[in-house]
PDB file of N, CA and C in Angstrom:
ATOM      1  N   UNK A   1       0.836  -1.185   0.000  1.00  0.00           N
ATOM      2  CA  UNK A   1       0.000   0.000   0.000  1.00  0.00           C
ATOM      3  C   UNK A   1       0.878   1.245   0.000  1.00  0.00           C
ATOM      4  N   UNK A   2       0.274   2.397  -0.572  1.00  0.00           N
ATOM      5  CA  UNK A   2       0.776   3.855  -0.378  1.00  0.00           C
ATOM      6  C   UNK A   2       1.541   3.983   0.926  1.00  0.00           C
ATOM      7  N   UNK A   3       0.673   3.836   1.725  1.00  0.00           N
ATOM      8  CA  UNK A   3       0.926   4.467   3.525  1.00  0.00           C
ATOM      9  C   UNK A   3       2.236   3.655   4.131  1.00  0.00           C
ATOM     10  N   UNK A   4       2.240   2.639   3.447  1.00  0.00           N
ATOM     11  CA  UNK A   4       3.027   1.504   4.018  1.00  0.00           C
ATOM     12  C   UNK A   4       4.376   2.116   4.538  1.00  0.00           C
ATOM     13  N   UNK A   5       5.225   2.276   5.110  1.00  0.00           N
ATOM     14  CA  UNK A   5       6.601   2.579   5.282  1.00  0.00           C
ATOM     15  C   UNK A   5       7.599   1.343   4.918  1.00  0.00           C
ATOM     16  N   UNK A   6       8.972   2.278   4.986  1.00  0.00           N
ATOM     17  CA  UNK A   6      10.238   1.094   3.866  1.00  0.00           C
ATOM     18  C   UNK A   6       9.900  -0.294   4.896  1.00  0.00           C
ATOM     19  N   UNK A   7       9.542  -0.118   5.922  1.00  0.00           N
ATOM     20  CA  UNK A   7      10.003  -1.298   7.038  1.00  0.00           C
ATOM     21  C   UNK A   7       8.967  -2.178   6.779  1.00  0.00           C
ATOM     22  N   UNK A   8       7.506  -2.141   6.405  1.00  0.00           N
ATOM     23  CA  UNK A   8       6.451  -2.786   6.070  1.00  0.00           C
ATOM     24  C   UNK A   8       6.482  -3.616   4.593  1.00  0.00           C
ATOM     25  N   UNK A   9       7.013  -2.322   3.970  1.00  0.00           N
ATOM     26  CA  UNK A   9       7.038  -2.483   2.092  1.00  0.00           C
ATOM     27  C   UNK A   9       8.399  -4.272   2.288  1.00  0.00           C
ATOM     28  N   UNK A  10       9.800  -3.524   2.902  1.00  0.00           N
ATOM     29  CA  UNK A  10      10.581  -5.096   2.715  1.00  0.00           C
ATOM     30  C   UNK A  10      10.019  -5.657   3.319  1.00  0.00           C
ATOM     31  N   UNK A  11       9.557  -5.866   4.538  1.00  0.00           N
ATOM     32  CA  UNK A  11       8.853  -6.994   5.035  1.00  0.00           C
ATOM     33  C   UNK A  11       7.504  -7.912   3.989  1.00  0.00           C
ATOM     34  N   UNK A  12       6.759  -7.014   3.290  1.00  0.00           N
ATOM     35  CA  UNK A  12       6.199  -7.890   2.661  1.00  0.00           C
ATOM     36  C   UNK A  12       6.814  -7.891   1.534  1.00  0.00           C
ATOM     37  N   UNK A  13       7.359  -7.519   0.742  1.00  0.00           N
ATOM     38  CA  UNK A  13       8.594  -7.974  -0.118  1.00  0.00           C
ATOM     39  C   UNK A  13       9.449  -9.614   0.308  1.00  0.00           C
ATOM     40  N   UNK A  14       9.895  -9.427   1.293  1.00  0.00           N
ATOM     41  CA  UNK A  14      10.661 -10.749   2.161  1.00  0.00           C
ATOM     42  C   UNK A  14       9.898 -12.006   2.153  1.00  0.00           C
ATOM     43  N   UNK A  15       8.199 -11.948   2.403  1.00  0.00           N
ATOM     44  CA  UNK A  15       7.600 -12.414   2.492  1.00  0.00           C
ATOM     45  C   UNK A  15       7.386 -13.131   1.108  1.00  0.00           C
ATOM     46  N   UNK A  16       7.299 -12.283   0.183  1.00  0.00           N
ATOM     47  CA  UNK A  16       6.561 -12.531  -1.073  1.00  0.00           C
ATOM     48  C   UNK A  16       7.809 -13.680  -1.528  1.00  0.00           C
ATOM     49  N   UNK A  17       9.075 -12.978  -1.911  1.00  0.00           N
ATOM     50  CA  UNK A  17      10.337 -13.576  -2.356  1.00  0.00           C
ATOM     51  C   UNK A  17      10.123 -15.355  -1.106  1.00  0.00           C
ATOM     52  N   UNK A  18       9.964 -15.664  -0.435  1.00  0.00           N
ATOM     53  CA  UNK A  18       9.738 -16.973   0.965  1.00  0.00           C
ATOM     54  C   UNK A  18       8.947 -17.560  -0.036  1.00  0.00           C
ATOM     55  N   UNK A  19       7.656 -17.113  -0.466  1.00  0.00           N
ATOM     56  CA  UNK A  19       6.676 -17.935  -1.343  1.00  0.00           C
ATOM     57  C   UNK A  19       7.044 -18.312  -2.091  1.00  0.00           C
ATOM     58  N   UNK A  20       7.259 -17.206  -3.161  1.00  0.00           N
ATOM     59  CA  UNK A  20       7.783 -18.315  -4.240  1.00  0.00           C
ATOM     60  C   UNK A  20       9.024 -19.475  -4.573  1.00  0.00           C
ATOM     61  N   UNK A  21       9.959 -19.358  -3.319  1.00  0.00           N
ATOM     62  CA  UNK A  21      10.396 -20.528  -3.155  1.00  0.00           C
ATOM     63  C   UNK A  21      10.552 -21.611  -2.522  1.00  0.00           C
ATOM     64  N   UNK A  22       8.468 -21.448  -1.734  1.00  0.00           N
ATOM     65  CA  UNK A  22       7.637 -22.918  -1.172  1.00  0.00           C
ATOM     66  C   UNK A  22       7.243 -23.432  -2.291  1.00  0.00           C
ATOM     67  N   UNK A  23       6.453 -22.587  -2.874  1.00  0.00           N
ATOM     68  CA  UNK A  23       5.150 -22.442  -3.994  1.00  0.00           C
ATOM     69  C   UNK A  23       5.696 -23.810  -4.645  1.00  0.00           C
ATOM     70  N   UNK A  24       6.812 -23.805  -5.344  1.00  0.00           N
ATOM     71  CA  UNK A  24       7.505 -25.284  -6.442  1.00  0.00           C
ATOM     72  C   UNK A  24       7.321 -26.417  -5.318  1.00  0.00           C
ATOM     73  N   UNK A  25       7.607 -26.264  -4.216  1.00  0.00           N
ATOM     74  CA  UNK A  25       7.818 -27.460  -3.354  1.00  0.00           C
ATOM     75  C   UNK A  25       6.751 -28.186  -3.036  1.00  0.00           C
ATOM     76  N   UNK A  26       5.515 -27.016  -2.375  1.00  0.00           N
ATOM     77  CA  UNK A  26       4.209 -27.809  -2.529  1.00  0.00           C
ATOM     78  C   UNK A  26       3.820 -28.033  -3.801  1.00  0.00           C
ATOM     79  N   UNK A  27       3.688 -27.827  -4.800  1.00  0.00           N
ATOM     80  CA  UNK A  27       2.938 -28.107  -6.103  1.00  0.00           C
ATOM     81  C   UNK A  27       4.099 -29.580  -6.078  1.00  0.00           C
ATOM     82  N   UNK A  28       5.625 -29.912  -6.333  1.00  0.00           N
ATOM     83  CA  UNK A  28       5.705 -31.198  -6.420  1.00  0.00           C
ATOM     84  C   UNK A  28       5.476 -32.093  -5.277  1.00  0.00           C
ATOM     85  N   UNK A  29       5.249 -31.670  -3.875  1.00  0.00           N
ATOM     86  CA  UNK A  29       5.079 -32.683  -2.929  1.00  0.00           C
ATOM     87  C   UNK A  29       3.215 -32.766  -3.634  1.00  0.00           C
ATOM     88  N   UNK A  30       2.477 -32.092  -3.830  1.00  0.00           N
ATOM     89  CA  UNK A  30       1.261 -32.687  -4.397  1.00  0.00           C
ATOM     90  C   UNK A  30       0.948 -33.474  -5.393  1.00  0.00           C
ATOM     91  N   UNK A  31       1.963 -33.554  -6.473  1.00  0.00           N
ATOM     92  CA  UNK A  31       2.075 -34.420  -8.069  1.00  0.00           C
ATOM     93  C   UNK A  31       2.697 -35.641  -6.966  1.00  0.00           C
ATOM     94  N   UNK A  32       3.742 -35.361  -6.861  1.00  0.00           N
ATOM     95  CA  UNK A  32       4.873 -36.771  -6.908  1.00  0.00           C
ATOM     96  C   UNK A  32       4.244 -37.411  -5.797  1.00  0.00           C
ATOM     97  N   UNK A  33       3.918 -36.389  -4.540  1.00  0.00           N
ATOM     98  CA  UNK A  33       3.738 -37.442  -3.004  1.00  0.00           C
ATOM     99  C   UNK A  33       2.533 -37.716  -2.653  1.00  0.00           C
ATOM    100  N   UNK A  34       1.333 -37.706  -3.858  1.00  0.00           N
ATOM    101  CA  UNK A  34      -0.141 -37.723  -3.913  1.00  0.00           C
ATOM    102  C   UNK A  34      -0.326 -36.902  -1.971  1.00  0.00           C
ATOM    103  N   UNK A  35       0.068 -35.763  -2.354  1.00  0.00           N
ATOM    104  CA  UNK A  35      -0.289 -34.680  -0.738  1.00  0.00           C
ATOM    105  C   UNK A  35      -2.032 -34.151  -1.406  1.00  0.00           C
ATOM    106  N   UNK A  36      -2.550 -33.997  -2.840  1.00  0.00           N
ATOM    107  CA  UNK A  36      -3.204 -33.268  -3.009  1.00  0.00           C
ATOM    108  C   UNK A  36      -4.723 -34.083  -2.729  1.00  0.00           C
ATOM    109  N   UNK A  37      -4.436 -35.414  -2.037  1.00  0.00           N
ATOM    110  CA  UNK A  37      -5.821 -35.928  -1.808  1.00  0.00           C
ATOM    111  C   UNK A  37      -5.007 -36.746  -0.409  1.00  0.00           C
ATOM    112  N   UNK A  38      -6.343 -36.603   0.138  1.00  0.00           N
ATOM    113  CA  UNK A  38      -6.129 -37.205   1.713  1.00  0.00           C
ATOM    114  C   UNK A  38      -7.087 -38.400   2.296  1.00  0.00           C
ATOM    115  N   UNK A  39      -6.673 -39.347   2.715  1.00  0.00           N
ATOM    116  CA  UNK A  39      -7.415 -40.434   2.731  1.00  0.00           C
ATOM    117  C   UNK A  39      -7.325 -40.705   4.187  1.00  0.00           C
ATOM    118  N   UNK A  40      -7.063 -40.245   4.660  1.00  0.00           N
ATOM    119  CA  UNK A  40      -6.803 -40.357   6.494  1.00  0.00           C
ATOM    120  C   UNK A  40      -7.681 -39.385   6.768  1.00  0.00           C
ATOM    121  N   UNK A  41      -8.107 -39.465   8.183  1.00  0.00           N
ATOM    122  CA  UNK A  41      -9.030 -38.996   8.807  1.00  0.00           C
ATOM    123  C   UNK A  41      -9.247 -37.924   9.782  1.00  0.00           C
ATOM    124  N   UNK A  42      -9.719 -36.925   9.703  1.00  0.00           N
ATOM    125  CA  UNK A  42      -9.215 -35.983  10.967  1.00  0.00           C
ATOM    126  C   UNK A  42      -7.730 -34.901  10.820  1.00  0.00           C
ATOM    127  N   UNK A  43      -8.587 -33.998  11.445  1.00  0.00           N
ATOM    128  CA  UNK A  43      -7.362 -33.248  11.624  1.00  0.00           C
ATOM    129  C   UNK A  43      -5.711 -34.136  11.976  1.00  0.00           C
ATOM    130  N   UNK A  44      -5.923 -35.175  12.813  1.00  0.00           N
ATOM    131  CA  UNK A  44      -4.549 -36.291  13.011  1.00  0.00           C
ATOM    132  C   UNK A  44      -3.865 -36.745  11.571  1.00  0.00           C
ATOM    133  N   UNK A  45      -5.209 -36.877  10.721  1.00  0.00           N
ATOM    134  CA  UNK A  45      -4.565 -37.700   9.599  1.00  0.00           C
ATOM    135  C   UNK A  45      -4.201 -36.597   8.720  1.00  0.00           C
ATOM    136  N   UNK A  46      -4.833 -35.293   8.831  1.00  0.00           N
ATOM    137  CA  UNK A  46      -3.896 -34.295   7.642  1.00  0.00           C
ATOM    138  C   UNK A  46      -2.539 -34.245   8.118  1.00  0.00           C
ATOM    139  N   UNK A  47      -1.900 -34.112   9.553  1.00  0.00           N
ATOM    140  CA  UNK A  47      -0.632 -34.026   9.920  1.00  0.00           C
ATOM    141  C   UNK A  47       0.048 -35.155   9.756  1.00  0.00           C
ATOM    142  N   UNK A  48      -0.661 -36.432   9.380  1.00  0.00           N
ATOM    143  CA  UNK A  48       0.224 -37.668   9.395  1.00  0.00           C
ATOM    144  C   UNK A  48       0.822 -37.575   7.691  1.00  0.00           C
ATOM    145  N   UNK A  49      -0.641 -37.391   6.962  1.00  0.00           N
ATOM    146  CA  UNK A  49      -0.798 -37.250   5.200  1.00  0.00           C
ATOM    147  C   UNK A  49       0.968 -36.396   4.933  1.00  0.00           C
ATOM    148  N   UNK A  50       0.498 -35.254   5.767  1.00  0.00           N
ATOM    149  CA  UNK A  50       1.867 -34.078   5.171  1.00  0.00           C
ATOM    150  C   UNK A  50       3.011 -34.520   5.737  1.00  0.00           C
ATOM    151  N   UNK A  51       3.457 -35.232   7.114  1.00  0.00           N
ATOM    152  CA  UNK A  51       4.516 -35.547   7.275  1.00  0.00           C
ATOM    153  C   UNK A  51       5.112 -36.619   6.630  1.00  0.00           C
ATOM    154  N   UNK A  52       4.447 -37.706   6.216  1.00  0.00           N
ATOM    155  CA  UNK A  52       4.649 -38.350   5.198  1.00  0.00           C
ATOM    156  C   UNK A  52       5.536 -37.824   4.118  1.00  0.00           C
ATOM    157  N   UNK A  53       4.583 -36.741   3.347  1.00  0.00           N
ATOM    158  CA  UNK A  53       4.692 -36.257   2.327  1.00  0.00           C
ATOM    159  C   UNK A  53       6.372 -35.836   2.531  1.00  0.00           C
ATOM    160  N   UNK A  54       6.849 -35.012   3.396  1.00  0.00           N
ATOM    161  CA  UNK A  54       7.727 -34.531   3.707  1.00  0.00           C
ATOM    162  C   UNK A  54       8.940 -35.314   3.987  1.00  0.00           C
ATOM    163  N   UNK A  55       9.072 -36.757   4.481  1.00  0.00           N
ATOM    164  CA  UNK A  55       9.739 -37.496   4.746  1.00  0.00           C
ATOM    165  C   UNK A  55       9.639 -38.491   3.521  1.00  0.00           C
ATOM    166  N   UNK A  56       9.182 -38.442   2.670  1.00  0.00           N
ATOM    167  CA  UNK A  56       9.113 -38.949   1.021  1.00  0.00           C
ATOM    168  C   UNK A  56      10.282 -37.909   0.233  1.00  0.00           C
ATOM    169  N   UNK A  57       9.799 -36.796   0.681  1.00  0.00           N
ATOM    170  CA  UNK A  57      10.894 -35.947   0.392  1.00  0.00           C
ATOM    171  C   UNK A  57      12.238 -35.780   0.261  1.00  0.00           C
ATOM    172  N   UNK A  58      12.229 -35.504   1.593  1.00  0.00           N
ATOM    173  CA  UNK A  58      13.571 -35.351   2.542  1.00  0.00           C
ATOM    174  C   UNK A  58      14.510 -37.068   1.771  1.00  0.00           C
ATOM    175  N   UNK A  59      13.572 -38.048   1.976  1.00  0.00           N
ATOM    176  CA  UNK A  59      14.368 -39.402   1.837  1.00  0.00           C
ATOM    177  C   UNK A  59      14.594 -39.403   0.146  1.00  0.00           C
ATOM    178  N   UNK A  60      14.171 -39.005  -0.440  1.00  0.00           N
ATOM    179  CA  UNK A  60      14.313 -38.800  -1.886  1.00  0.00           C
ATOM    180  C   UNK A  60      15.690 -37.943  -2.210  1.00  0.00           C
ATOM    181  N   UNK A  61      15.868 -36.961  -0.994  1.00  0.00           N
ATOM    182  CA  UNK A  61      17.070 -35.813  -1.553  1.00  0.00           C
ATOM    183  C   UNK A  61      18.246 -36.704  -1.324  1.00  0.00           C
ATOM    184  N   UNK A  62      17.821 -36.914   0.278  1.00  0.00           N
ATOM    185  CA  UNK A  62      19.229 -38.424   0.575  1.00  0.00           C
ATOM    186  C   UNK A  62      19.502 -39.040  -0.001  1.00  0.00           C
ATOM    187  N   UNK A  63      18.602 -39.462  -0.970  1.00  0.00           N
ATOM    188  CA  UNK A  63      19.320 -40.764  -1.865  1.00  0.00           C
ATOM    189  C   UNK A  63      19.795 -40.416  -3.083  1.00  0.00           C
ATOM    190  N   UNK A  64      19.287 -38.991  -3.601  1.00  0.00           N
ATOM    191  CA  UNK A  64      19.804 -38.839  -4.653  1.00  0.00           C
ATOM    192  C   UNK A  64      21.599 -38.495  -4.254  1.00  0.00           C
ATOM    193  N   UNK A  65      21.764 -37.447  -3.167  1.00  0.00           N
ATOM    194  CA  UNK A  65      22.677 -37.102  -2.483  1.00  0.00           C
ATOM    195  C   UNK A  65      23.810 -38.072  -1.749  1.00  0.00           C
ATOM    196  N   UNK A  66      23.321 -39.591  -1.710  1.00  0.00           N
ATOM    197  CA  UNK A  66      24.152 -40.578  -1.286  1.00  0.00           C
ATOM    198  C   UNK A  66      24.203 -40.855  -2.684  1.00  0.00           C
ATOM    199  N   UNK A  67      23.510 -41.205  -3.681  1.00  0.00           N
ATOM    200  CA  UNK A  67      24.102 -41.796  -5.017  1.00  0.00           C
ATOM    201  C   UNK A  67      25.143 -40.556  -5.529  1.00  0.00           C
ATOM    202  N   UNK A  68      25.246 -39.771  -5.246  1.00  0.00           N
ATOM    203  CA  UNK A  68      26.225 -38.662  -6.058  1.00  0.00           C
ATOM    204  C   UNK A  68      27.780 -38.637  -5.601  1.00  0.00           C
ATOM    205  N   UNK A  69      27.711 -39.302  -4.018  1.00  0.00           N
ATOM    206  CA  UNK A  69      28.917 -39.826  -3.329  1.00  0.00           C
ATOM    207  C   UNK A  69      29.338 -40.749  -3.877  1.00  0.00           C
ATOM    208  N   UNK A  70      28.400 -41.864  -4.215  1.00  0.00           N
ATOM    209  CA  UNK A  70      28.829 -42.940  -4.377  1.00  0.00           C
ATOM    210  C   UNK A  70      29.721 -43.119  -5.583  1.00  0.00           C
ATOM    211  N   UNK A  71      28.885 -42.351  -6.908  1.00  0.00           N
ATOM    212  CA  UNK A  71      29.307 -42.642  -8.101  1.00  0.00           C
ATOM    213  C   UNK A  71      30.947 -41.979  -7.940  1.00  0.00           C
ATOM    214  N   UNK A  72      30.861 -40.381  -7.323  1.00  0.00           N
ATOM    215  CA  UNK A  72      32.164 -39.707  -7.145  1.00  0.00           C
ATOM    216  C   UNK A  72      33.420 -40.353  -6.672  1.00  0.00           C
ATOM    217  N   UNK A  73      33.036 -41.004  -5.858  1.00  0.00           N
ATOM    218  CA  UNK A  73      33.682 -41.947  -4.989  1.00  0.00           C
ATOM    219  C   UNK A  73      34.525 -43.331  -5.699  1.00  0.00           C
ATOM    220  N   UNK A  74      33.684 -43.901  -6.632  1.00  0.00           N
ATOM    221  CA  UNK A  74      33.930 -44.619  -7.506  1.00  0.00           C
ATOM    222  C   UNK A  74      34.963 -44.026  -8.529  1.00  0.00           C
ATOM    223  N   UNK A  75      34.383 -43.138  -9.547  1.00  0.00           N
ATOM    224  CA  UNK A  75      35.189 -42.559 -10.433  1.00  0.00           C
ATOM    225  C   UNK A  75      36.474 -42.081 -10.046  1.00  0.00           C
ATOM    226  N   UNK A  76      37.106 -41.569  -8.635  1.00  0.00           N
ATOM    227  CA  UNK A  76      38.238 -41.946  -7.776  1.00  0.00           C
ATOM    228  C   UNK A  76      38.792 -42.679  -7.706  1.00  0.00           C
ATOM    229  N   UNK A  77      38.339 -43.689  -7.260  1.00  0.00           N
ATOM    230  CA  UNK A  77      39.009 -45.495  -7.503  1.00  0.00           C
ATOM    231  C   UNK A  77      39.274 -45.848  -8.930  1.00  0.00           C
ATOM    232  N   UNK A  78      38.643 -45.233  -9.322  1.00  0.00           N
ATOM    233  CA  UNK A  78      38.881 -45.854 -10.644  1.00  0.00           C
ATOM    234  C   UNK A  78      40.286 -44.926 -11.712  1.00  0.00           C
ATOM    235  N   UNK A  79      40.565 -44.272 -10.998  1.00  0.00           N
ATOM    236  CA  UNK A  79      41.410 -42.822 -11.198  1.00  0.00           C
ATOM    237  C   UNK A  79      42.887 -43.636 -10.760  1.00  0.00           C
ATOM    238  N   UNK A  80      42.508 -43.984  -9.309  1.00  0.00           N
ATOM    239  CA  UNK A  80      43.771 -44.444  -8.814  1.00  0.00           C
ATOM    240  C   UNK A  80      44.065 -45.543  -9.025  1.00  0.00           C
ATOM    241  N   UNK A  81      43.225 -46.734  -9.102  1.00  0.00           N
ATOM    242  CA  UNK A  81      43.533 -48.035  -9.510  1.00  0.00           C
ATOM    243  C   UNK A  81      44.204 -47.932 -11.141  1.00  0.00           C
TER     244      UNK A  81
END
């Protein structure tokens, strides 16, 4: 808004820039980690649905992130042997 002062304006600036780099994360935890339909029950089961979702995640980065050691790791050995 007009009235807003610099301290309001970056703050929702700060804010805005935070979104758009959730925004990609939920849209693929909803494709890839079926987050966008919920089959559990209760407020309990939306927190179970999303932590799921999140630990589908998280275990997905690990493994891509342990295979990137691994191969590196290899191509080393294979350097020195």
């Amino acid at each position: 808004m007009k009235r807003d002062n610099r301290y309001q304006r970056d703050k929702k600036r700060k804010l805005c820039k935070r979104r758009v780099v959730i925004e990609p994360i939920i849209g693929h935890l909803k494709a890839d980690f079926r987050l966008s339909r919920n089959l559990l029950k209760g407020k309990i089961g939306d927190e179970i649905n999303v932590l799921m979702a999140a630990m589908a995640w998280n275990l997905k980065k690990w493994l891509v992130a342990t295979a990137i050691f691994f191969v590196k790791r290899a191509k080393i050995l294979c350097i020195i042997v």
